[in-house]
Protein backbone atom coordinates (compact mmCIF):
# COMPACT_ATOMS: atom_id res chain seq x y z
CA UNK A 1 17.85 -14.37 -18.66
CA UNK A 2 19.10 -15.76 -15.44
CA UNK A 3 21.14 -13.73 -12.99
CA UNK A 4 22.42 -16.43 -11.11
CA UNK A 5 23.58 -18.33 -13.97
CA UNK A 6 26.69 -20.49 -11.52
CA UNK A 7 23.95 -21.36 -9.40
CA UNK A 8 22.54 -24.81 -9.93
CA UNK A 9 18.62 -24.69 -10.23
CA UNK A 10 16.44 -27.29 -9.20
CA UNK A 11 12.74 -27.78 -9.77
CA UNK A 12 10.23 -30.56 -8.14
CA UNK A 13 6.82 -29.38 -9.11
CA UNK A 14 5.54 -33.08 -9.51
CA UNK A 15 6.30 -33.80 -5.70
CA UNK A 16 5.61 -30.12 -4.26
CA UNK A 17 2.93 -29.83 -2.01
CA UNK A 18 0.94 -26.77 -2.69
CA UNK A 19 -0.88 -23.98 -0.68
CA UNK A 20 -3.43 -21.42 -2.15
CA UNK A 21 -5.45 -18.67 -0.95
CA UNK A 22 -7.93 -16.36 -3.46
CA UNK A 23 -6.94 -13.04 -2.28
CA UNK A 24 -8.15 -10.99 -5.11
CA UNK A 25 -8.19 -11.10 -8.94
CA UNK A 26 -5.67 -10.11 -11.43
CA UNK A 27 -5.93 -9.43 -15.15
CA UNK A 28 -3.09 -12.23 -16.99
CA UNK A 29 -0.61 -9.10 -17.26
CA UNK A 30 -0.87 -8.24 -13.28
CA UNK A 31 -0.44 -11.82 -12.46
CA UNK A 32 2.68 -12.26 -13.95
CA UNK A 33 3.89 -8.86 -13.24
CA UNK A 34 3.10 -10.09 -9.34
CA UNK A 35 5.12 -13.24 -9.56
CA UNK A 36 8.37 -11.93 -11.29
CA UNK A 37 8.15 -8.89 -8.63
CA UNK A 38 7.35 -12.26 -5.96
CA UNK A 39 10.54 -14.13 -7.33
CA UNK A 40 13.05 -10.77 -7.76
CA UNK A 41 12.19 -9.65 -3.62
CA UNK A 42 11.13 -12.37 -1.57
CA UNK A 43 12.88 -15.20 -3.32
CA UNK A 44 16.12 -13.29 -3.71
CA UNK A 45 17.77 -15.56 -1.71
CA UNK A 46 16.75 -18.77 -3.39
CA UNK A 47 17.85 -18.40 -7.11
CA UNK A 48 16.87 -22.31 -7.86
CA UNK A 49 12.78 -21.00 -6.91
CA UNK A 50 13.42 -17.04 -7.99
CA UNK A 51 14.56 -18.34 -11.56
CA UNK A 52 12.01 -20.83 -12.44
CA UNK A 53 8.87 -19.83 -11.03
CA UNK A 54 8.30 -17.56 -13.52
CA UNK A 55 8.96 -19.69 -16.02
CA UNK A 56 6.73 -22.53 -14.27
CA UNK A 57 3.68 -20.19 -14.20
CA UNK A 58 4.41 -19.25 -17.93
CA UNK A 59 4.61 -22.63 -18.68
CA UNK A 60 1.28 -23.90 -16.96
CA UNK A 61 -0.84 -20.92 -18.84
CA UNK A 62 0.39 -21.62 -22.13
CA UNK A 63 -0.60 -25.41 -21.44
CA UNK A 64 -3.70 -23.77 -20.48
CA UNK A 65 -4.35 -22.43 -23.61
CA UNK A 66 -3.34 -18.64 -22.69
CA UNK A 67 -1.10 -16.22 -24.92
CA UNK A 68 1.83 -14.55 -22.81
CA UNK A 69 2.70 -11.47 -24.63
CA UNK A 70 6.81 -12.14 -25.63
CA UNK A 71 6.66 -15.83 -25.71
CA UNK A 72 6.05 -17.40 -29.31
CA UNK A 73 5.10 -20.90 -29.48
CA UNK A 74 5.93 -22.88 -32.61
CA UNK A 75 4.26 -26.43 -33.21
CA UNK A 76 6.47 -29.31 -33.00
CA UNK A 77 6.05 -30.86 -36.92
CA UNK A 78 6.44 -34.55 -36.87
């Protein structure tokens, strides 16, 4: 659930241009626990990027072909 829920969220993945750096490794579990801690303290102040990084990262694993324990995914039936 969003906290900021007045606050209009925006989201450019397709043009972002991205850093990375390996630092160390994280089971899936740590990972996310790392990013919603990342989005809820140093992305306080930017509710558009503290609200849907985690759900961006969520997103781009289950593409990925990982289960995220709490999400269930139901096939689109055409």
């Amino acid at each position: 659930m969003f906290q900021n829920t007045n606050a209009e969220l925006e989201s450019t993945v397709e043009d972002a241009i991205w850093g990375s750096v390996v630092s160390e490794q994280f089971s899936l579990s740590e990972l996310l626990d790392a990013i919603d801690t990342f989005s809820e303290t140093t992305l306080a102040k930017y509710p558009s990027d503290a609200n849907t990084l985690p759900f961006i990262v969520r997103q781009a694993l289950l593409n990925h072909g990982f289960g995220i324990d709490g999400v269930v995914e139901y096939p689109a039936i055409w």
